[in-house]
C-alpha atoms as a PDB file:
ATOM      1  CA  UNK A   1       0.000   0.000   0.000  1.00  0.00           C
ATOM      2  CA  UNK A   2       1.804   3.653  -1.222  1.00  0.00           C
ATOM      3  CA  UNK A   3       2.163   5.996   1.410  1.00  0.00           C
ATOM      4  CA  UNK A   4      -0.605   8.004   1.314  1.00  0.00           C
ATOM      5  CA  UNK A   5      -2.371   5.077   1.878  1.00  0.00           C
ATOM      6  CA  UNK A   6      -1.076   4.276   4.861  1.00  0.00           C
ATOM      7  CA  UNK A   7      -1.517   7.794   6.191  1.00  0.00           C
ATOM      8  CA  UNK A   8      -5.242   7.077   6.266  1.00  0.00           C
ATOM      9  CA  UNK A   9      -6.249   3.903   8.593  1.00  0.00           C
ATOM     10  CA  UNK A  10      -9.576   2.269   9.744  1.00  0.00           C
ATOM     11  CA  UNK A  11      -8.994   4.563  12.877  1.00  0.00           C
ATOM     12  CA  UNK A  12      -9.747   7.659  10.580  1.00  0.00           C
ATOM     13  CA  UNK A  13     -12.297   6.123   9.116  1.00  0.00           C
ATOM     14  CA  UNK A  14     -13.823   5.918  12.609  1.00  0.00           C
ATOM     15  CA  UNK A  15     -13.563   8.770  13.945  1.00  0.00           C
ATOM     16  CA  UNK A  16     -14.756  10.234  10.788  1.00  0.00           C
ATOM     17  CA  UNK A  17     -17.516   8.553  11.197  1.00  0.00           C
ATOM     18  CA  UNK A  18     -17.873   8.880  14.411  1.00  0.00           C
ATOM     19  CA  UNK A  19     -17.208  13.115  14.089  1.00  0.00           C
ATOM     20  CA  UNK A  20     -20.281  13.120  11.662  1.00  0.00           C
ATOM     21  CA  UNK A  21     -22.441  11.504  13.772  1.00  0.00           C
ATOM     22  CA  UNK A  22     -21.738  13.891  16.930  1.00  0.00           C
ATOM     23  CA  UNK A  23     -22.146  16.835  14.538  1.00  0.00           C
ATOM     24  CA  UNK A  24     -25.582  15.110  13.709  1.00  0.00           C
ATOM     25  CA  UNK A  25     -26.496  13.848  17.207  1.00  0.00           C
ATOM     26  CA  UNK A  26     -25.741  17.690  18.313  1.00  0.00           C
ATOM     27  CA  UNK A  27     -27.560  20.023  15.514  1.00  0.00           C
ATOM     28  CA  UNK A  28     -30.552  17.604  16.488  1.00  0.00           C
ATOM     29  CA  UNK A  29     -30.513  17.869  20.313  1.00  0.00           C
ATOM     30  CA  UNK A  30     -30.027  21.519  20.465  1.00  0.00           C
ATOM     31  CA  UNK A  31     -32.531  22.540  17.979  1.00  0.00           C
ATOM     32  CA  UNK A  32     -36.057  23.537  18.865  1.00  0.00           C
ATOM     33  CA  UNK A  33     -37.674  22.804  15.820  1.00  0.00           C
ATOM     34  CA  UNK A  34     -37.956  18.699  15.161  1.00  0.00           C
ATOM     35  CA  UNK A  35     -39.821  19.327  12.027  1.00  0.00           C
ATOM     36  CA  UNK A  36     -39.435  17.330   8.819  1.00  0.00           C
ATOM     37  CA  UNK A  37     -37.506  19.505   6.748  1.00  0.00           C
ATOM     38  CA  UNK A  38     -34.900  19.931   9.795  1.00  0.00           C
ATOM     39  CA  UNK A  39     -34.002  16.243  10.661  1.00  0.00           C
ATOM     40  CA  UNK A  40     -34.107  15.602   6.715  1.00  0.00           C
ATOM     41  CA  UNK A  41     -31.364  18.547   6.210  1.00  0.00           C
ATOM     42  CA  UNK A  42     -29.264  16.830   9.229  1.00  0.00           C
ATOM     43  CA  UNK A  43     -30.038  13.193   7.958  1.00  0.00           C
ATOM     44  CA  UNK A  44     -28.826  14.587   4.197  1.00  0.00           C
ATOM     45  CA  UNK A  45     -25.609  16.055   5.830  1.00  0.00           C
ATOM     46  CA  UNK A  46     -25.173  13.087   7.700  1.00  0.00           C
ATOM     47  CA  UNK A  47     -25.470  11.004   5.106  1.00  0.00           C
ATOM     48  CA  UNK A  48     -23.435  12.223   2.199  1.00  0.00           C
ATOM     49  CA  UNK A  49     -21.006  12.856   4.538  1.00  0.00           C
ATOM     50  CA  UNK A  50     -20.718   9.504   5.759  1.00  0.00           C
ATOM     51  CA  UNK A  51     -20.653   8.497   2.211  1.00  0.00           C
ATOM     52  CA  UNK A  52     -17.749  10.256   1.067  1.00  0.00           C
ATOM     53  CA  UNK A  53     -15.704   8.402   4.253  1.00  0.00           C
ATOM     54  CA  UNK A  54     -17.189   5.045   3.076  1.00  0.00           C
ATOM     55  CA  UNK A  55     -15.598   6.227  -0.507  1.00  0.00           C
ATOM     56  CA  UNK A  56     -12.046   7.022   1.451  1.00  0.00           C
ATOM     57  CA  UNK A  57     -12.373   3.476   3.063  1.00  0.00           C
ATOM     58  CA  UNK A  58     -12.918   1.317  -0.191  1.00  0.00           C
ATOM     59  CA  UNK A  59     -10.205   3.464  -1.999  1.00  0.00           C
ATOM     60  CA  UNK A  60      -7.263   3.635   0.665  1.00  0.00           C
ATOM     61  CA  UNK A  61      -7.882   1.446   3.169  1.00  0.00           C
ATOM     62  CA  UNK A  62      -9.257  -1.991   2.110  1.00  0.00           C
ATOM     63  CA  UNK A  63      -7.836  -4.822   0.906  1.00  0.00           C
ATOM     64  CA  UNK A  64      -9.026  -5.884  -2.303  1.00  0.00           C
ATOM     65  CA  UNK A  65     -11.710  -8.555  -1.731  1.00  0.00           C
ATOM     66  CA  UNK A  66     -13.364  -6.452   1.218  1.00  0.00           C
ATOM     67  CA  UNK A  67     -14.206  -3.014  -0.313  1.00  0.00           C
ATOM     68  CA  UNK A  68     -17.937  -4.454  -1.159  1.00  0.00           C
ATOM     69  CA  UNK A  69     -19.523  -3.372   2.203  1.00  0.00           C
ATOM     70  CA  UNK A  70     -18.256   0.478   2.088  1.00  0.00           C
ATOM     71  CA  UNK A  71     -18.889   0.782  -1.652  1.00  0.00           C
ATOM     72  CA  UNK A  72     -22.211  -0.750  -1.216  1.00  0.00           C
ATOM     73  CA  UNK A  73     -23.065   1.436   2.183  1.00  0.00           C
ATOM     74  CA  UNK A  74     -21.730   4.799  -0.162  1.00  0.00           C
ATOM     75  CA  UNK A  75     -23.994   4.060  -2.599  1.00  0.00           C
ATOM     76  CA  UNK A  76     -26.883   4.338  -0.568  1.00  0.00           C
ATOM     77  CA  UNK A  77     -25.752   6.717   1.612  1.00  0.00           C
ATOM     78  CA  UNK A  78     -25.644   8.690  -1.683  1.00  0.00           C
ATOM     79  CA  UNK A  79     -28.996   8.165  -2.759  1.00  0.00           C
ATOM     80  CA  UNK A  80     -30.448   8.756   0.764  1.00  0.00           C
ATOM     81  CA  UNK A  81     -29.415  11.973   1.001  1.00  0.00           C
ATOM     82  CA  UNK A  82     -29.965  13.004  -2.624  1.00  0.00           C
ATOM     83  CA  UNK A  83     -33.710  12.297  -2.032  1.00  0.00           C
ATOM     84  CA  UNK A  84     -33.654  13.857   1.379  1.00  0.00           C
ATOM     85  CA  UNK A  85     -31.840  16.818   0.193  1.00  0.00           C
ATOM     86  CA  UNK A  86     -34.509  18.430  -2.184  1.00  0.00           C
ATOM     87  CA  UNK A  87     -36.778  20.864   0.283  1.00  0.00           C
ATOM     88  CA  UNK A  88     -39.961  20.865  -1.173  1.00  0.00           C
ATOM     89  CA  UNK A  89     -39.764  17.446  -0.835  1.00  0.00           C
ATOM     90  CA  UNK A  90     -39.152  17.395   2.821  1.00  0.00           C
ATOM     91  CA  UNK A  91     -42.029  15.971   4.509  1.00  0.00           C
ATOM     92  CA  UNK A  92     -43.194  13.908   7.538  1.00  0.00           C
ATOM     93  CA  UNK A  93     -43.770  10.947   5.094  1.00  0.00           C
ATOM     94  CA  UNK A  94     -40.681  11.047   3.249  1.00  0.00           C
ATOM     95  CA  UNK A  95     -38.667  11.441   6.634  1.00  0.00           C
ATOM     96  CA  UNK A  96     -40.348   7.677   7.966  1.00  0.00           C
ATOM     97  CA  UNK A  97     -39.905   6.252   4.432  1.00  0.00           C
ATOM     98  CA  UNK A  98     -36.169   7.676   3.509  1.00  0.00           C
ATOM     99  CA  UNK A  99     -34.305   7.191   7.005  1.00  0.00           C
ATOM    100  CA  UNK A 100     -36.111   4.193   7.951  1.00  0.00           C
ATOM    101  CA  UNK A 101     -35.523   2.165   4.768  1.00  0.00           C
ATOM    102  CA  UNK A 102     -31.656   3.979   4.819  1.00  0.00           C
ATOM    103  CA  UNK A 103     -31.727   2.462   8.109  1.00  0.00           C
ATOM    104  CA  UNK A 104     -32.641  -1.288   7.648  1.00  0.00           C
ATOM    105  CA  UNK A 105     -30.397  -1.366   4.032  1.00  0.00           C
ATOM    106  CA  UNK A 106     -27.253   0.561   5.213  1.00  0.00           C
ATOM    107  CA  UNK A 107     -27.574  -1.702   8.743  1.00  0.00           C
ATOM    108  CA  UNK A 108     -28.034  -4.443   7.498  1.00  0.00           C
ATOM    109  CA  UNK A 109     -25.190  -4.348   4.912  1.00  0.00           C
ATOM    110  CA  UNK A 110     -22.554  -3.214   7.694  1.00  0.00           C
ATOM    111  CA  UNK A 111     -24.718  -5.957   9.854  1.00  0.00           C
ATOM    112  CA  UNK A 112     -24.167  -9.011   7.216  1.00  0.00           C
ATOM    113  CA  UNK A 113     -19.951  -7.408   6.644  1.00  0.00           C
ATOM    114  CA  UNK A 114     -19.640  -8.093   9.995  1.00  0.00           C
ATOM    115  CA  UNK A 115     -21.142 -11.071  10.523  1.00  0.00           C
ATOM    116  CA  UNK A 116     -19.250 -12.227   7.074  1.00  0.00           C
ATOM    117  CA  UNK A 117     -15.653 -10.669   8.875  1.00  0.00           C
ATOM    118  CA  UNK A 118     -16.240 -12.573  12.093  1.00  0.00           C
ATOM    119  CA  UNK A 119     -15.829 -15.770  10.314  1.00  0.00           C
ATOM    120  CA  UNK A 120     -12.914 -15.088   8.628  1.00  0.00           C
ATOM    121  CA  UNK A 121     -11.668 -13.641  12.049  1.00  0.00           C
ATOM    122  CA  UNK A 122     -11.529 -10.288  11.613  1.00  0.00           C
ATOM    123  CA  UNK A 123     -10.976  -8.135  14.525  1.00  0.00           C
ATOM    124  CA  UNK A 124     -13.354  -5.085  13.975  1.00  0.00           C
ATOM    125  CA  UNK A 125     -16.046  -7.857  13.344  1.00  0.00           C
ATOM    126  CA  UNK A 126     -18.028  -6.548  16.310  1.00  0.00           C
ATOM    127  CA  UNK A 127     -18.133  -3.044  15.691  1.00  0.00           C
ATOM    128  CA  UNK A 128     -19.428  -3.424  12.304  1.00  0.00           C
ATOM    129  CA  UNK A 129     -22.268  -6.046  14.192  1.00  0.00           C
ATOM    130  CA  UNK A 130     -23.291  -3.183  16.473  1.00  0.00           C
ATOM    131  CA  UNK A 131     -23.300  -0.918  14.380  1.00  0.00           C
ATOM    132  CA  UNK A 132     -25.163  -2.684  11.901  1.00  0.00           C
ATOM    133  CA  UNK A 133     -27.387  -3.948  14.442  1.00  0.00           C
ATOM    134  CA  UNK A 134     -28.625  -0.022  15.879  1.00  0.00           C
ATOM    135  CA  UNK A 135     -29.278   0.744  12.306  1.00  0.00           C
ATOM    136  CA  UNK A 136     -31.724  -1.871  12.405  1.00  0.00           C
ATOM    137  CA  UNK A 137     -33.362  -1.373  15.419  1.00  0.00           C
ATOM    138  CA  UNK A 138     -33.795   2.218  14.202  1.00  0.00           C
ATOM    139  CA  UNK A 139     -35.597   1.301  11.067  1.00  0.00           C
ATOM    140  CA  UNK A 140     -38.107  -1.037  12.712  1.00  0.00           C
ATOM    141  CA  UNK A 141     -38.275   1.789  15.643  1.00  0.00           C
ATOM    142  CA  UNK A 142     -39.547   4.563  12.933  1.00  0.00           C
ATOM    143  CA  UNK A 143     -41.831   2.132  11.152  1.00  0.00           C
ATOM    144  CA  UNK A 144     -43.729   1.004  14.725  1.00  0.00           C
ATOM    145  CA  UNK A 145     -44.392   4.818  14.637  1.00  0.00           C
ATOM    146  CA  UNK A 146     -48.177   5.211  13.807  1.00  0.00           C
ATOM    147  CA  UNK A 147     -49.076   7.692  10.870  1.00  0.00           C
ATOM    148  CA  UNK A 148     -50.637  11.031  12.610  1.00  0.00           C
ATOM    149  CA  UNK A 149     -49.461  10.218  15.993  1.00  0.00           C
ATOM    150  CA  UNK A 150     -50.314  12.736  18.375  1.00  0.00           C
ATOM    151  CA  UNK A 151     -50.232  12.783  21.973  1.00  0.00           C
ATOM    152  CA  UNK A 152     -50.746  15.874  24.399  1.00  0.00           C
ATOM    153  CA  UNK A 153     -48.952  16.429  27.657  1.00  0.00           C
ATOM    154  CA  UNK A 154     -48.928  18.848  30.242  1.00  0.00           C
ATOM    155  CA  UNK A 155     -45.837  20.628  32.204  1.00  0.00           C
ATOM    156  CA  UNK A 156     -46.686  22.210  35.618  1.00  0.00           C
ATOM    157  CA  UNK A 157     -46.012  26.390  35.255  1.00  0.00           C
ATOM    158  CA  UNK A 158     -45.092  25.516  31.628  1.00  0.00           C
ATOM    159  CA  UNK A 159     -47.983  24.682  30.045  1.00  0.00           C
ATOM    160  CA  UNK A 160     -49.288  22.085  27.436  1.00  0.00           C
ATOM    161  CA  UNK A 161     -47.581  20.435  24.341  1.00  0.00           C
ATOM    162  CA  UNK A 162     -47.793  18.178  21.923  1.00  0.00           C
ATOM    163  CA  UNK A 163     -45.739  15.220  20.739  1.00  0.00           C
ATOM    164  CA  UNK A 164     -46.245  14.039  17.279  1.00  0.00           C
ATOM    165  CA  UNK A 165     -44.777  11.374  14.823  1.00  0.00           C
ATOM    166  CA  UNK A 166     -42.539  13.493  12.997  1.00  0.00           C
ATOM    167  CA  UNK A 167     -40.988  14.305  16.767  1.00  0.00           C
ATOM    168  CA  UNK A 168     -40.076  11.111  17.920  1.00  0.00           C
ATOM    169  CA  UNK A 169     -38.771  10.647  14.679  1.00  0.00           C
ATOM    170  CA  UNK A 170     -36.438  13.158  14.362  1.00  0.00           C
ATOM    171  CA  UNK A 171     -35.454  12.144  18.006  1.00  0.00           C
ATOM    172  CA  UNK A 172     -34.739   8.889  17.392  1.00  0.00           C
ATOM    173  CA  UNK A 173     -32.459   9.616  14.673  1.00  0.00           C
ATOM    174  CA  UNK A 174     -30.548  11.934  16.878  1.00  0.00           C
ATOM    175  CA  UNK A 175     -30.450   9.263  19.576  1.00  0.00           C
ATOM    176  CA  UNK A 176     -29.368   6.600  17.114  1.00  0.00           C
ATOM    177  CA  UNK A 177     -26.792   9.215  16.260  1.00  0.00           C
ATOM    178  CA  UNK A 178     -25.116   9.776  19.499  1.00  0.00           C
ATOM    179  CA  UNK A 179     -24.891   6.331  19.877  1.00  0.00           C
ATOM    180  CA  UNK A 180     -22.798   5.784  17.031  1.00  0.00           C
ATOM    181  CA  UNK A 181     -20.902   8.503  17.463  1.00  0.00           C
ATOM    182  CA  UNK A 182     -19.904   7.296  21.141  1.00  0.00           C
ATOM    183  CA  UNK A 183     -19.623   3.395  20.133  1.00  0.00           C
ATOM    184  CA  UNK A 184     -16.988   4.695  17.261  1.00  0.00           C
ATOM    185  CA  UNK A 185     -15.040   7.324  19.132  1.00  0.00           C
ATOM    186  CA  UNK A 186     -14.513   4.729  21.403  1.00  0.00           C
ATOM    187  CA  UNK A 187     -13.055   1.932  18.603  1.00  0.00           C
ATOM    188  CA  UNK A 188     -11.051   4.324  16.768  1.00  0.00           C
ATOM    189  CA  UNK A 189      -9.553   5.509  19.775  1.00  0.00           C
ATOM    190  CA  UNK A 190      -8.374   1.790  20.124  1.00  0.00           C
ATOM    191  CA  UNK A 191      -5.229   1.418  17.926  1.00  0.00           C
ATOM    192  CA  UNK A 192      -5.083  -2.219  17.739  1.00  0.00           C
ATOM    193  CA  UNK A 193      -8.267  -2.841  16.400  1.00  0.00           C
ATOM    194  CA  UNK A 194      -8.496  -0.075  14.174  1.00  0.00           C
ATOM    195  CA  UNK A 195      -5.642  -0.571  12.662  1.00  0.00           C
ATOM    196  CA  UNK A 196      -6.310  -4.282  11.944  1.00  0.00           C
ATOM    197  CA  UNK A 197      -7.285  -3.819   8.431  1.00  0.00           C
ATOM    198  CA  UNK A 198      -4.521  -1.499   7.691  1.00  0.00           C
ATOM    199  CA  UNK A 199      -1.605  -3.755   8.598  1.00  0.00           C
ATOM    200  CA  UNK A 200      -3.046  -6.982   7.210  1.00  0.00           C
ATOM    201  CA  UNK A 201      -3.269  -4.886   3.779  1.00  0.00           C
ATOM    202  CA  UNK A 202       0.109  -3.770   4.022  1.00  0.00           C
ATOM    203  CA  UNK A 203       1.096  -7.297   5.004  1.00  0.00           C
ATOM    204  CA  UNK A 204      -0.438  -8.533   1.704  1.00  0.00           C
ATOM    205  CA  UNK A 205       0.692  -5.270  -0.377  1.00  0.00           C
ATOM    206  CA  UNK A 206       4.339  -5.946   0.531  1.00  0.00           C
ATOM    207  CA  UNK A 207       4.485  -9.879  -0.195  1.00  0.00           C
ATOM    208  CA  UNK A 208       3.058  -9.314  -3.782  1.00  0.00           C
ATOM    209  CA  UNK A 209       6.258  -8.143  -5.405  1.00  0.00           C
ATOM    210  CA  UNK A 210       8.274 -11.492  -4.582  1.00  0.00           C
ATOM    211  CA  UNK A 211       5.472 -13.435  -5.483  1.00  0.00           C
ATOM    212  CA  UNK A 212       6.182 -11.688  -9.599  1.00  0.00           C
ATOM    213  CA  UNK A 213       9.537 -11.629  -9.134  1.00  0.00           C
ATOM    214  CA  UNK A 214      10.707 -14.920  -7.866  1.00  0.00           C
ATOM    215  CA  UNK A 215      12.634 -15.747  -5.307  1.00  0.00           C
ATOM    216  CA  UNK A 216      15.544 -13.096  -4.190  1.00  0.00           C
END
């Protein structure tokens, strides 16, 4: 692997990841307004962003062999936020519909890569499971949301208010965010394992000259 290469490892990737999501987690929990057309602007940020470090991954990271899950999970990062980006299109049904089914493809990919890596041993099998896994649970979680749910509640010396769909939503999504961002601070501030993939590729990288050459 050439230099450059090396000078990006699964530990960026992480915290790149991981950066995103915080940036996410935090536009949504200090914001007022948990309206449609807000956590679809964050989601489309979130997204593309995400993408274009799923796009670093496959290009300068991975081995040959195991770029599938981060071109795959960049493609429909990309598509999730191109849909999610257009504002008059930003509704309460298009929020449900886009982030959920984002949700159950995107976690399920990273789920299945993970599952896939464990057998062959890999050591950031489990983060890719767990990760995988809360983007599942947050798809089903936004489609158990009924349609036109509204609930009122009252605050002593505050007054009443209303919780709708679109609300628990947009929470949810900034919940599942913080999460992530936590769960992958936390593995790419572990150098071993985040660095698994990067030394097994350069492992591989530097045996494949003698193997052209002959012996020496």
């Amino acid at each position: 692997m050439s230099a450059p290469a090396r000078a990006f490892t699964m530990r960026h990737v992480q915290l790149l990841r991981a950066l995103f999501a915080a940036v996410a987690a935090l536009m949504i929990t200090f914001s007022s307004d948990h309206s449609a057309p807000v956590g679809l602007s964050v989601f489309s940020g979130f997204v593309f962003l995400t993408a274009l470090v799923h796009v670093l991954a496959a290009w300068l990271v991975l081995p040959a062999g195991s770029r599938w899950p981060s071109v795959l999970l960049a493609a429909v990062g990309v598509v999730a936020g191109l849909v999610s980006g257009i504002p008059v299109w930003r509704s309460d049904d298009l929020f449900f519909v886009v982030v959920s089914s984002w949700a159950i493809v995107s976690g399920g990919i990273e789920l299945l890569a993970g599952i896939r890596s464990r057998r062959a041993g890999g050591m950031l099998s489990r983060d890719a499971i767990s990760v995988g896994a809360l983007g599942v649970l947050l798809g089903i979680a936004l489609l158990l949301i009924p349609s036109g749910f509204l609930q009122e509640y009252t605050i002593d010396e505050a007054g009443t208010f209303v919780l709708s769909g679109i609300i628990l939503g947009v929470g949810m999504f900034g919940g599942y965010a913080a999460i992530v961002a936590v769960f992958l601070g936390i593995a790419g501030l572990t150098p071993k394992q985040a660095d698994a993939v990067t030394t097994a590729s350069d492992s591989n990288d530097s045996t494949a000259p003698a193997g052209h050459g002959g012996e020496r």
